[in-house]
PDB file of N, CA and C in Angstrom:
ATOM      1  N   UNK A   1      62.806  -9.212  81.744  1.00  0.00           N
ATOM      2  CA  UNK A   1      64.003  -9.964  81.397  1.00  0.00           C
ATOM      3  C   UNK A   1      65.240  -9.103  81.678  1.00  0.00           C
ATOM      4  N   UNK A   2      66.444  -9.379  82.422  1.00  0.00           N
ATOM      5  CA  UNK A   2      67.612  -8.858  82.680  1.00  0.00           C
ATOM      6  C   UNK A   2      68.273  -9.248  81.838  1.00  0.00           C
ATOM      7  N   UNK A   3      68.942  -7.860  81.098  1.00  0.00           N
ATOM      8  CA  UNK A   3      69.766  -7.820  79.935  1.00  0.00           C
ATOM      9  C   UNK A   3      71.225  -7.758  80.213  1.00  0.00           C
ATOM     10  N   UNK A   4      72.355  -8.550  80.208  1.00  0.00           N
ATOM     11  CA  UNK A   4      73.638  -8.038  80.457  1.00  0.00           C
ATOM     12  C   UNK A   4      74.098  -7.438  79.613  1.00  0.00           C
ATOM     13  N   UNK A   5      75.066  -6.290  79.628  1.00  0.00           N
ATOM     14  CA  UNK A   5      75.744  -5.560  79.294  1.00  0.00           C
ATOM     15  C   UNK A   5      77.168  -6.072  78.839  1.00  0.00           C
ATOM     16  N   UNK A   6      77.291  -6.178  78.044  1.00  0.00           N
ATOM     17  CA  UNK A   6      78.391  -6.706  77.391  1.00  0.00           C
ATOM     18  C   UNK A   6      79.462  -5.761  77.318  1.00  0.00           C
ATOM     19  N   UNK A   7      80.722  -5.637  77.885  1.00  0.00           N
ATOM     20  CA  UNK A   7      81.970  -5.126  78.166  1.00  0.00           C
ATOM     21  C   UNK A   7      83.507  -5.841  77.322  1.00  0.00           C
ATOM     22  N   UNK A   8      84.099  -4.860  76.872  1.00  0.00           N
ATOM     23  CA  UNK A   8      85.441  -4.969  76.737  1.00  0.00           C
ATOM     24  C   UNK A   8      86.331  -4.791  77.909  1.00  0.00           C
ATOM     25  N   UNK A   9      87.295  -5.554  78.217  1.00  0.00           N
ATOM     26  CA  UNK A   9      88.375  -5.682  78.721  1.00  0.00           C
ATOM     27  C   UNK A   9      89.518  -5.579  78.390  1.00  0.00           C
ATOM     28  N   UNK A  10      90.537  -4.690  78.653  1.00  0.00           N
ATOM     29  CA  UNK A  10      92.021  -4.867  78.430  1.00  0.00           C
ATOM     30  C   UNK A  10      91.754  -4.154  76.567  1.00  0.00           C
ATOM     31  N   UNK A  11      91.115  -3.600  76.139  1.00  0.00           N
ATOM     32  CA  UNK A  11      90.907  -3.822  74.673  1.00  0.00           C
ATOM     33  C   UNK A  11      92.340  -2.764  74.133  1.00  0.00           C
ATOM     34  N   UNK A  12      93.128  -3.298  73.461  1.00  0.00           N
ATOM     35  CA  UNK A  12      94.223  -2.549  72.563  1.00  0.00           C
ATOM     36  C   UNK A  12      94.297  -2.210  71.289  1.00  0.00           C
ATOM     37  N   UNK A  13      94.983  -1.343  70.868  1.00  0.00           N
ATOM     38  CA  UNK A  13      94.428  -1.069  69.473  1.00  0.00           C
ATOM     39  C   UNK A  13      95.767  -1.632  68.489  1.00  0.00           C
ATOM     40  N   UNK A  14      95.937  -1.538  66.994  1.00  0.00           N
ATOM     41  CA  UNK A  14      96.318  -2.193  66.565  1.00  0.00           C
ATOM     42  C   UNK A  14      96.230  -2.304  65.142  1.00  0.00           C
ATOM     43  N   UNK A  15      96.831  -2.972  64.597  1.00  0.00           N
ATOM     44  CA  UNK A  15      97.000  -3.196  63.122  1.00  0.00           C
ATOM     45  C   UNK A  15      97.000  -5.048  62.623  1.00  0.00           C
ATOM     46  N   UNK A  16      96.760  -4.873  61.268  1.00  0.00           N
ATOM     47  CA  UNK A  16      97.248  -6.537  60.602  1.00  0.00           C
ATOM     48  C   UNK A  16      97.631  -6.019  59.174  1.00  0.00           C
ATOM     49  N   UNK A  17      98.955  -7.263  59.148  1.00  0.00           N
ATOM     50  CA  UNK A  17      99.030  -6.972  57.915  1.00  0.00           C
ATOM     51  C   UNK A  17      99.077  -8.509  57.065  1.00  0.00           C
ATOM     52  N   UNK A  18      98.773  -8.954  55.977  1.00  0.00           N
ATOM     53  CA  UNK A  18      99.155 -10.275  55.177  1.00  0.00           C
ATOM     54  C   UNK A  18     100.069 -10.222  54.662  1.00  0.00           C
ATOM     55  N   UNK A  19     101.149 -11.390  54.949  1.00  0.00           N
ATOM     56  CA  UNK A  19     102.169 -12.070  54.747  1.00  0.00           C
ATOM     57  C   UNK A  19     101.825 -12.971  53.447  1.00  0.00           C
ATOM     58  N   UNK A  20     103.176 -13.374  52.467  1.00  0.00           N
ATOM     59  CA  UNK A  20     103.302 -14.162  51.563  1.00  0.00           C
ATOM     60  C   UNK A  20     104.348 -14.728  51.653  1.00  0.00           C
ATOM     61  N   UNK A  21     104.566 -16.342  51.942  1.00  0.00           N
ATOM     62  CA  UNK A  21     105.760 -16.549  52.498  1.00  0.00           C
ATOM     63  C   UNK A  21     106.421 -16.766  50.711  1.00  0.00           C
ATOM     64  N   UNK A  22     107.482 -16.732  50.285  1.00  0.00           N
ATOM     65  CA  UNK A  22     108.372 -16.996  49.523  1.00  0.00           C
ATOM     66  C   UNK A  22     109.545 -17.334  49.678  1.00  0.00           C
ATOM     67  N   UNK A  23     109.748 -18.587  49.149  1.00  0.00           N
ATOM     68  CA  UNK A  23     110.798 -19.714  49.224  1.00  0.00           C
ATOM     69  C   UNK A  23     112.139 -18.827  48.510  1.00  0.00           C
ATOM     70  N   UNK A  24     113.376 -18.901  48.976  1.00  0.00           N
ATOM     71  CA  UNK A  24     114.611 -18.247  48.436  1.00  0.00           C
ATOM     72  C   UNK A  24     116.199 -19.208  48.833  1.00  0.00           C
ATOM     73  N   UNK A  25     116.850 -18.726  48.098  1.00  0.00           N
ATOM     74  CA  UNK A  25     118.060 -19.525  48.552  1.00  0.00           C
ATOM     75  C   UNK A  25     119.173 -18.225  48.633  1.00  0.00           C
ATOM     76  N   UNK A  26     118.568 -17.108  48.431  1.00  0.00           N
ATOM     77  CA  UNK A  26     119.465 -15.868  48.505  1.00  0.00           C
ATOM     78  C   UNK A  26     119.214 -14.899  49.840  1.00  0.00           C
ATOM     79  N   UNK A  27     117.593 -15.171  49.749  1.00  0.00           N
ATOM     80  CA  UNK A  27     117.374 -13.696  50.633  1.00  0.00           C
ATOM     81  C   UNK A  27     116.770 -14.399  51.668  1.00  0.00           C
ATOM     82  N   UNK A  28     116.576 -13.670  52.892  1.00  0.00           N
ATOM     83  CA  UNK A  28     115.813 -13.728  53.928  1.00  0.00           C
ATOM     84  C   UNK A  28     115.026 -12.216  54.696  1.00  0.00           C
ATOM     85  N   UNK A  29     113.888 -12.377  54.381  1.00  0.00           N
ATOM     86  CA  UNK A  29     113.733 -11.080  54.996  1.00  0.00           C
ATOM     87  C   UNK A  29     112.227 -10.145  54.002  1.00  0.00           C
ATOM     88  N   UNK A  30     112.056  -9.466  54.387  1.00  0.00           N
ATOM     89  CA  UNK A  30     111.142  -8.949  53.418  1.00  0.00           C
ATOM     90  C   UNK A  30     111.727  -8.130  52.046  1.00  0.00           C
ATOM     91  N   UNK A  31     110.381  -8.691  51.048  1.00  0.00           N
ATOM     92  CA  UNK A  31     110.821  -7.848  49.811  1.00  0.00           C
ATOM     93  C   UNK A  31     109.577  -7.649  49.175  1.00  0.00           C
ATOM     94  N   UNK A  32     109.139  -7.815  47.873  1.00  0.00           N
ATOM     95  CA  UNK A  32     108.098  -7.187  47.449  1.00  0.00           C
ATOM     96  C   UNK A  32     106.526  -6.701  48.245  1.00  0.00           C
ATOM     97  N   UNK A  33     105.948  -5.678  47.868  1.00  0.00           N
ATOM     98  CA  UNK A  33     104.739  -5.207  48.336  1.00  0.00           C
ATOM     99  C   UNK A  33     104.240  -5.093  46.883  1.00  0.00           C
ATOM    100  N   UNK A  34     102.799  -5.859  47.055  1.00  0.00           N
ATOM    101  CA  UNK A  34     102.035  -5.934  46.079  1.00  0.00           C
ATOM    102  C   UNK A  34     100.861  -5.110  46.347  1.00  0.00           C
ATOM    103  N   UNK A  35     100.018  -4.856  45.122  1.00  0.00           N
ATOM    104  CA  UNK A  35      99.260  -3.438  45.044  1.00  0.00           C
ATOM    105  C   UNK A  35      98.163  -3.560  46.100  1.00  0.00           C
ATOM    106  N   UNK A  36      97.544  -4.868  46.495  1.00  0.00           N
ATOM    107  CA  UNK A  36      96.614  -5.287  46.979  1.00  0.00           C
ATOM    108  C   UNK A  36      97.028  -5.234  48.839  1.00  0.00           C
ATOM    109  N   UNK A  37      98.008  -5.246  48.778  1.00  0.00           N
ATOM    110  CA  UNK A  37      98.654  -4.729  50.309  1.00  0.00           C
ATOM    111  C   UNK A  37      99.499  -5.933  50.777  1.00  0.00           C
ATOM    112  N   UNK A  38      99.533  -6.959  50.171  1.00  0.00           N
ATOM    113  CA  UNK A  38     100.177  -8.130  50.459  1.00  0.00           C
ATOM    114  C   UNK A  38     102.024  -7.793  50.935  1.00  0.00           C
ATOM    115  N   UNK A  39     102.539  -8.271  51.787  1.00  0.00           N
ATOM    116  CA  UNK A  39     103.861  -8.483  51.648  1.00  0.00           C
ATOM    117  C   UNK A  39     104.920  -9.541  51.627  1.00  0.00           C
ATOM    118  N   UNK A  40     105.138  -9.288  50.588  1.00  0.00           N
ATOM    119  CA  UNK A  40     106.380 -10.640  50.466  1.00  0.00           C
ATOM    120  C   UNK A  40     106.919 -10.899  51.917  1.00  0.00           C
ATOM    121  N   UNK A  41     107.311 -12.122  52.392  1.00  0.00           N
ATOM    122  CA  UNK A  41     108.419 -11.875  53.355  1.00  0.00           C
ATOM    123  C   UNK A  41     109.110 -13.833  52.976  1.00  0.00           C
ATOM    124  N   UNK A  42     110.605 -13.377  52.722  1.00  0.00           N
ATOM    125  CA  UNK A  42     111.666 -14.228  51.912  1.00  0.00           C
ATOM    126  C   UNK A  42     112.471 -15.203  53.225  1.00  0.00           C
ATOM    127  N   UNK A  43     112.079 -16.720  53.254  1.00  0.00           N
ATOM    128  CA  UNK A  43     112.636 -17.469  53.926  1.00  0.00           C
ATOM    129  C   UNK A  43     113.350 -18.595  53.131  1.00  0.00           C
ATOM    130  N   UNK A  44     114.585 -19.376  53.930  1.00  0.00           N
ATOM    131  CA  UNK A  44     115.474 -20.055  53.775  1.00  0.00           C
ATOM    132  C   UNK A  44     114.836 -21.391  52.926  1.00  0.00           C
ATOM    133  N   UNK A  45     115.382 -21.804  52.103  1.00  0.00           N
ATOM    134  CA  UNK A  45     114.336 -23.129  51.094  1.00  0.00           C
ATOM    135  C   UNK A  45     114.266 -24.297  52.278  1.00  0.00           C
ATOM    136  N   UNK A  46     113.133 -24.940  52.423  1.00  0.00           N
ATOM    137  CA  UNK A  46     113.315 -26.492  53.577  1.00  0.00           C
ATOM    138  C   UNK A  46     113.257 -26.148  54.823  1.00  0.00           C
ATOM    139  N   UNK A  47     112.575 -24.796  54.822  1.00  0.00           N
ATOM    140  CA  UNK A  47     112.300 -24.422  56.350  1.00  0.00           C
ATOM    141  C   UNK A  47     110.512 -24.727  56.434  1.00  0.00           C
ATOM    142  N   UNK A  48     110.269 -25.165  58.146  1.00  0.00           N
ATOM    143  CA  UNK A  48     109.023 -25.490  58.582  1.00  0.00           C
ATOM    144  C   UNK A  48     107.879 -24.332  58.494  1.00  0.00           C
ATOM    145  N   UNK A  49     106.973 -24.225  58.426  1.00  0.00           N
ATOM    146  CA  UNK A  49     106.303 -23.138  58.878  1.00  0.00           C
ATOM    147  C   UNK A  49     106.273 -22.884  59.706  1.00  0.00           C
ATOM    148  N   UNK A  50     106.573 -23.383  61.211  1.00  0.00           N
ATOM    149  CA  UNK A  50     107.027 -23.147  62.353  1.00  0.00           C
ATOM    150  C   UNK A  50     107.964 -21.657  62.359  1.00  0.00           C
ATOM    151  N   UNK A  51     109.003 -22.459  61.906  1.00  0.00           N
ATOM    152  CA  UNK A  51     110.535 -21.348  61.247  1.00  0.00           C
ATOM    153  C   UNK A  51     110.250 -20.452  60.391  1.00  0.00           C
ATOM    154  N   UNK A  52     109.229 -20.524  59.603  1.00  0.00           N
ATOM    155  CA  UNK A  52     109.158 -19.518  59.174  1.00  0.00           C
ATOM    156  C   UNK A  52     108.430 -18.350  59.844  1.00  0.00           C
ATOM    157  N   UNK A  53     107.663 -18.748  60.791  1.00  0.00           N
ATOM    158  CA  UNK A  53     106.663 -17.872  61.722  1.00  0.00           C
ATOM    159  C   UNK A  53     107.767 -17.135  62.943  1.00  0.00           C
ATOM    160  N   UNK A  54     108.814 -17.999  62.908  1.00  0.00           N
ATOM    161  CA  UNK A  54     109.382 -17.598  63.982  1.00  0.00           C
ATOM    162  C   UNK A  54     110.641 -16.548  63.569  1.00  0.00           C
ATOM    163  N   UNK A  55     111.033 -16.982  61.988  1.00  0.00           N
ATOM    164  CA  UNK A  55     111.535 -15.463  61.805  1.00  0.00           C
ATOM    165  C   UNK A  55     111.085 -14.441  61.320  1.00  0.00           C
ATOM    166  N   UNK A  56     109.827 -14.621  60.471  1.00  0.00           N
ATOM    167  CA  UNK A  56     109.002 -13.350  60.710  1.00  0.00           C
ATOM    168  C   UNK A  56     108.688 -12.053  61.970  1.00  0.00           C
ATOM    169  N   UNK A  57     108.583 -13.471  63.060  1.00  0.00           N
ATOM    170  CA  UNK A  57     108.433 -12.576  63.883  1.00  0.00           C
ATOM    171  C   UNK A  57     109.245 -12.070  64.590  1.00  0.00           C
ATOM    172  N   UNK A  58     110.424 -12.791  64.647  1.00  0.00           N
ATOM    173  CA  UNK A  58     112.201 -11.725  64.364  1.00  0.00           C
ATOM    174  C   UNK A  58     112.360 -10.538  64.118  1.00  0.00           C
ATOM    175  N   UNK A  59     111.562 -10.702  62.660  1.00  0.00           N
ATOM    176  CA  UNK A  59     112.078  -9.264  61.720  1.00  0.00           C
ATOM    177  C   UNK A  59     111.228  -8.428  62.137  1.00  0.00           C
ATOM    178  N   UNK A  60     109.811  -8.672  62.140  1.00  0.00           N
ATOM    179  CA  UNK A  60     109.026  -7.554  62.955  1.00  0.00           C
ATOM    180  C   UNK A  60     109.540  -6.684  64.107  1.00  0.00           C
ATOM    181  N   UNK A  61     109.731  -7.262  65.102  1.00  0.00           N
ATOM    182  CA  UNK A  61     109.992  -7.094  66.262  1.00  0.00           C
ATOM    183  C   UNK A  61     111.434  -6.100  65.828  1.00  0.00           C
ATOM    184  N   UNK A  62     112.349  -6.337  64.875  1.00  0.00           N
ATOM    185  CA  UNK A  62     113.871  -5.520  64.810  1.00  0.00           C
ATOM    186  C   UNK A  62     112.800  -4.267  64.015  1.00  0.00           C
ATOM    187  N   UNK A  63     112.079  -4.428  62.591  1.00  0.00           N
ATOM    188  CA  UNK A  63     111.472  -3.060  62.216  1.00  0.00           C
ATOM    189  C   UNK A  63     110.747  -2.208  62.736  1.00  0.00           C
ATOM    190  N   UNK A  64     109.738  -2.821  64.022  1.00  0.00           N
ATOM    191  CA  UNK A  64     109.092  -1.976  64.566  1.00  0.00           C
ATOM    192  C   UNK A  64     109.500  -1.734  65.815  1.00  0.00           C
ATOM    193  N   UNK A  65     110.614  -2.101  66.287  1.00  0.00           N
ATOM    194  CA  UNK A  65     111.033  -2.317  67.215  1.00  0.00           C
ATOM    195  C   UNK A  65     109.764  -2.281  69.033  1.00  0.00           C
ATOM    196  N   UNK A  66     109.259  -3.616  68.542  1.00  0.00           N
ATOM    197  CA  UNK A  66     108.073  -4.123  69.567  1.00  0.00           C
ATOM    198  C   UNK A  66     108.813  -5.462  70.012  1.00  0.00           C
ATOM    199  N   UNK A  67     107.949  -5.223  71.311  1.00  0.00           N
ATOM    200  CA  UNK A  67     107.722  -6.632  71.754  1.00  0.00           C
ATOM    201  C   UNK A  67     107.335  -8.409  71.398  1.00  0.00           C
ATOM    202  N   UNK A  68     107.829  -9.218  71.187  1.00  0.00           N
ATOM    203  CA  UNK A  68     106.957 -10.420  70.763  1.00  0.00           C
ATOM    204  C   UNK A  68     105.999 -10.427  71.240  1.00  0.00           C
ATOM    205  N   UNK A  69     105.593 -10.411  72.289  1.00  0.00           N
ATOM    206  CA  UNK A  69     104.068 -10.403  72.957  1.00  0.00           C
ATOM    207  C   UNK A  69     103.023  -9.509  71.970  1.00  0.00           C
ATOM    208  N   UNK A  70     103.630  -8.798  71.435  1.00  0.00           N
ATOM    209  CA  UNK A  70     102.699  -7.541  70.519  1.00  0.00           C
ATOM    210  C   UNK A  70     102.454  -8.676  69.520  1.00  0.00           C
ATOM    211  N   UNK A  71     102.910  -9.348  68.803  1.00  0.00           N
ATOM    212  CA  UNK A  71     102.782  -9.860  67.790  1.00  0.00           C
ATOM    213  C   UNK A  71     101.940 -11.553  67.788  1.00  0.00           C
ATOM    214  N   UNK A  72     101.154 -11.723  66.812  1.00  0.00           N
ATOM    215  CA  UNK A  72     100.735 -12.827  66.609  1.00  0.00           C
ATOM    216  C   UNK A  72     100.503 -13.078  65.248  1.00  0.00           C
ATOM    217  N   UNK A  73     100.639 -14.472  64.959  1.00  0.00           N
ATOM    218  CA  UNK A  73     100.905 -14.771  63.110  1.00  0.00           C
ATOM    219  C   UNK A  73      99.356 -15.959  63.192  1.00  0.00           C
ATOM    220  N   UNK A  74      98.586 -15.207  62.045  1.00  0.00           N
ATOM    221  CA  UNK A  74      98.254 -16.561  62.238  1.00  0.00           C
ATOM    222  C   UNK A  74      98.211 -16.794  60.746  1.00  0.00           C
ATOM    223  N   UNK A  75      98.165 -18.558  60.636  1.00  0.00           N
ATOM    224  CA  UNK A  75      98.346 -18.952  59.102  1.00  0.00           C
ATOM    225  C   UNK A  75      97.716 -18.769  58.684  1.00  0.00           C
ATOM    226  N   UNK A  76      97.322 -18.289  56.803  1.00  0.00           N
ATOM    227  CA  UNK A  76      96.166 -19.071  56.274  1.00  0.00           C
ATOM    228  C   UNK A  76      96.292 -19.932  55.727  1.00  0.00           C
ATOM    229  N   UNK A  77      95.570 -20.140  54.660  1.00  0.00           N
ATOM    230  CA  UNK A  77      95.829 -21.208  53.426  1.00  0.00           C
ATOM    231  C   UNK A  77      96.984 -21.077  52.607  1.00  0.00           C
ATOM    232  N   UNK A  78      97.816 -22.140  53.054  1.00  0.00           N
ATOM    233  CA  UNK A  78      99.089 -22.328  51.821  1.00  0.00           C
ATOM    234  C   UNK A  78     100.325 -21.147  52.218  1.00  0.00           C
ATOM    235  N   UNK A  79     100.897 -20.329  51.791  1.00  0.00           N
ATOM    236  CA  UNK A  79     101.889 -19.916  52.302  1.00  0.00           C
ATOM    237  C   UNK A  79     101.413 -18.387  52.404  1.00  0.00           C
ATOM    238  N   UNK A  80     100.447 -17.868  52.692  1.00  0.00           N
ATOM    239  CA  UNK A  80      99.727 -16.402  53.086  1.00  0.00           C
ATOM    240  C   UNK A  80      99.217 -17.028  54.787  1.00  0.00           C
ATOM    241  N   UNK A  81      99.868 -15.583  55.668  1.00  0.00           N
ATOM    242  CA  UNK A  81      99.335 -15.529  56.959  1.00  0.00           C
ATOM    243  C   UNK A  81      98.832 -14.222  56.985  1.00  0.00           C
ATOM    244  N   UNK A  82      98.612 -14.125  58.328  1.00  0.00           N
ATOM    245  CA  UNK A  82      97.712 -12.745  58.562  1.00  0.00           C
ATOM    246  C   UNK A  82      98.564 -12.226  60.156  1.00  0.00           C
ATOM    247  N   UNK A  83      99.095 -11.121  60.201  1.00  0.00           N
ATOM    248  CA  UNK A  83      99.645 -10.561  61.353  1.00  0.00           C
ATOM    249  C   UNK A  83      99.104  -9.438  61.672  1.00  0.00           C
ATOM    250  N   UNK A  84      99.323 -10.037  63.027  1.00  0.00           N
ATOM    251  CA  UNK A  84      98.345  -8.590  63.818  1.00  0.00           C
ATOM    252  C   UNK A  84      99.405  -8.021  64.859  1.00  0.00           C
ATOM    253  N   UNK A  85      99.286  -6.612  65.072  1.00  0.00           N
ATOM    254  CA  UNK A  85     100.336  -6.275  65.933  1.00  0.00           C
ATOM    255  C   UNK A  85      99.858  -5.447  66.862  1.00  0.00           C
ATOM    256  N   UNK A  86      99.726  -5.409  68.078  1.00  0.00           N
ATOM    257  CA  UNK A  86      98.865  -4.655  68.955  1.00  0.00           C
ATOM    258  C   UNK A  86     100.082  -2.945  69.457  1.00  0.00           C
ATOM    259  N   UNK A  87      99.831  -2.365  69.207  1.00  0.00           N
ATOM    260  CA  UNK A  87     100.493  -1.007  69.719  1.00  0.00           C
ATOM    261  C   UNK A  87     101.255  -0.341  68.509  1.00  0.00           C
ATOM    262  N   UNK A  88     100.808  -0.900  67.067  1.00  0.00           N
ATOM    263  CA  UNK A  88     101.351  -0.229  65.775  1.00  0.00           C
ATOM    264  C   UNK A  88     100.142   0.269  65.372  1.00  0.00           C
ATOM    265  N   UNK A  89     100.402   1.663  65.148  1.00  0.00           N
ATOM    266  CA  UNK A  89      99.282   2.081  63.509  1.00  0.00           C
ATOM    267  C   UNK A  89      99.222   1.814  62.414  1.00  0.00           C
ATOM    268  N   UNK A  90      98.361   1.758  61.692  1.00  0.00           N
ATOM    269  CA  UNK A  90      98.594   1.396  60.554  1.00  0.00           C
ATOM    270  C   UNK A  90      99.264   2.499  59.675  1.00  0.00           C
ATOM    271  N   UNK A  91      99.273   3.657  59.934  1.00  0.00           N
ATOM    272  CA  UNK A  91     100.481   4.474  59.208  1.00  0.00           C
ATOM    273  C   UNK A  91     101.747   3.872  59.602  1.00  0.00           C
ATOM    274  N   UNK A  92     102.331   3.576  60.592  1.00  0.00           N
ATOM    275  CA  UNK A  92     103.719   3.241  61.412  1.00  0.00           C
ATOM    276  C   UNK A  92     103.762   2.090  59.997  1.00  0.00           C
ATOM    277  N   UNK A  93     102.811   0.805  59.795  1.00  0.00           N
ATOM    278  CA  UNK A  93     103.163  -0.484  59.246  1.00  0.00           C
ATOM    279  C   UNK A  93     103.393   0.579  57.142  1.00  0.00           C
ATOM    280  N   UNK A  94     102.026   1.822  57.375  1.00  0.00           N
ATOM    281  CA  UNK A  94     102.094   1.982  55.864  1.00  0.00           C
ATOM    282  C   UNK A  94     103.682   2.942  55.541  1.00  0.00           C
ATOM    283  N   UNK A  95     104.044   3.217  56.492  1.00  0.00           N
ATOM    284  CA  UNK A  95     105.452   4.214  55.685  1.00  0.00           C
ATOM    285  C   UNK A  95     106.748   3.158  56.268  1.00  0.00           C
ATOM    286  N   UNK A  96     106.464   2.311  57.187  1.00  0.00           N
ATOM    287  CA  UNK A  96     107.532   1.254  56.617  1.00  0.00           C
ATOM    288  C   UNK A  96     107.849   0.186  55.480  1.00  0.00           C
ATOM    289  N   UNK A  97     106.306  -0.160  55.013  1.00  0.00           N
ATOM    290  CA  UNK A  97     106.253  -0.948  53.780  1.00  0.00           C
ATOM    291  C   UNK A  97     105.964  -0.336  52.360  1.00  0.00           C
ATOM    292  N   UNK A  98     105.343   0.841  52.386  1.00  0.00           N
ATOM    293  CA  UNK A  98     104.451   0.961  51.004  1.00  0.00           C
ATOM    294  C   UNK A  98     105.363   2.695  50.580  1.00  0.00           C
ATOM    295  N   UNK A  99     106.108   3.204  51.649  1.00  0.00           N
ATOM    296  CA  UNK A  99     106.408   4.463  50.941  1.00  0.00           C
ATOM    297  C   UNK A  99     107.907   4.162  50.921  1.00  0.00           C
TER     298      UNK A  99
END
């Protein structure tokens, strides 16, 4: 029996972090970090999740100063997503959020 060899391509390395979206009429932008690693990030009240994905990934892109292409959001359940960022460490994401 001929076995194929299963290969990576293009493979990049990378980080994720979880998002908590929170509704505001003051702030926009990130704010609390919870113990569990979660991060707040604070959008405009009556915005889509669309809009909200799309200024998340605004603010990313100004803190880590990356590319959009680096970045992808994906939703989960209810107002928690999951972001992944291809060409960040996870030290780079831990001493911008947690120290």
């Amino acid at each position: 029996m001929d076995r194929k060899k299963h290969t990576f391509h293009d493979f990049q390395s990378g980080t994720a972090i979880t998002i908590r979206f929170v509704s505001s009429h003051q702030s926009i932008g990130f704010g609390g970090k919870l113990k569990d690693g979660v991060v707040d990030f604070y959008y405009p009240d009556g915005v889509t999740m669309e809009k909200r994905k799309q200024t998340l990934v605004s603010s990313l892109i100004q803190l880590f100063q990356i590319e959009k292409s680096q970045i992808e959001v994906i939703t989960g359940s209810g107002d928690m997503a999951l972001v992944t960022m291809l060409g960040i460490t996870s030290e780079a994401v831990n001493k911008k959020f947690f120290n």
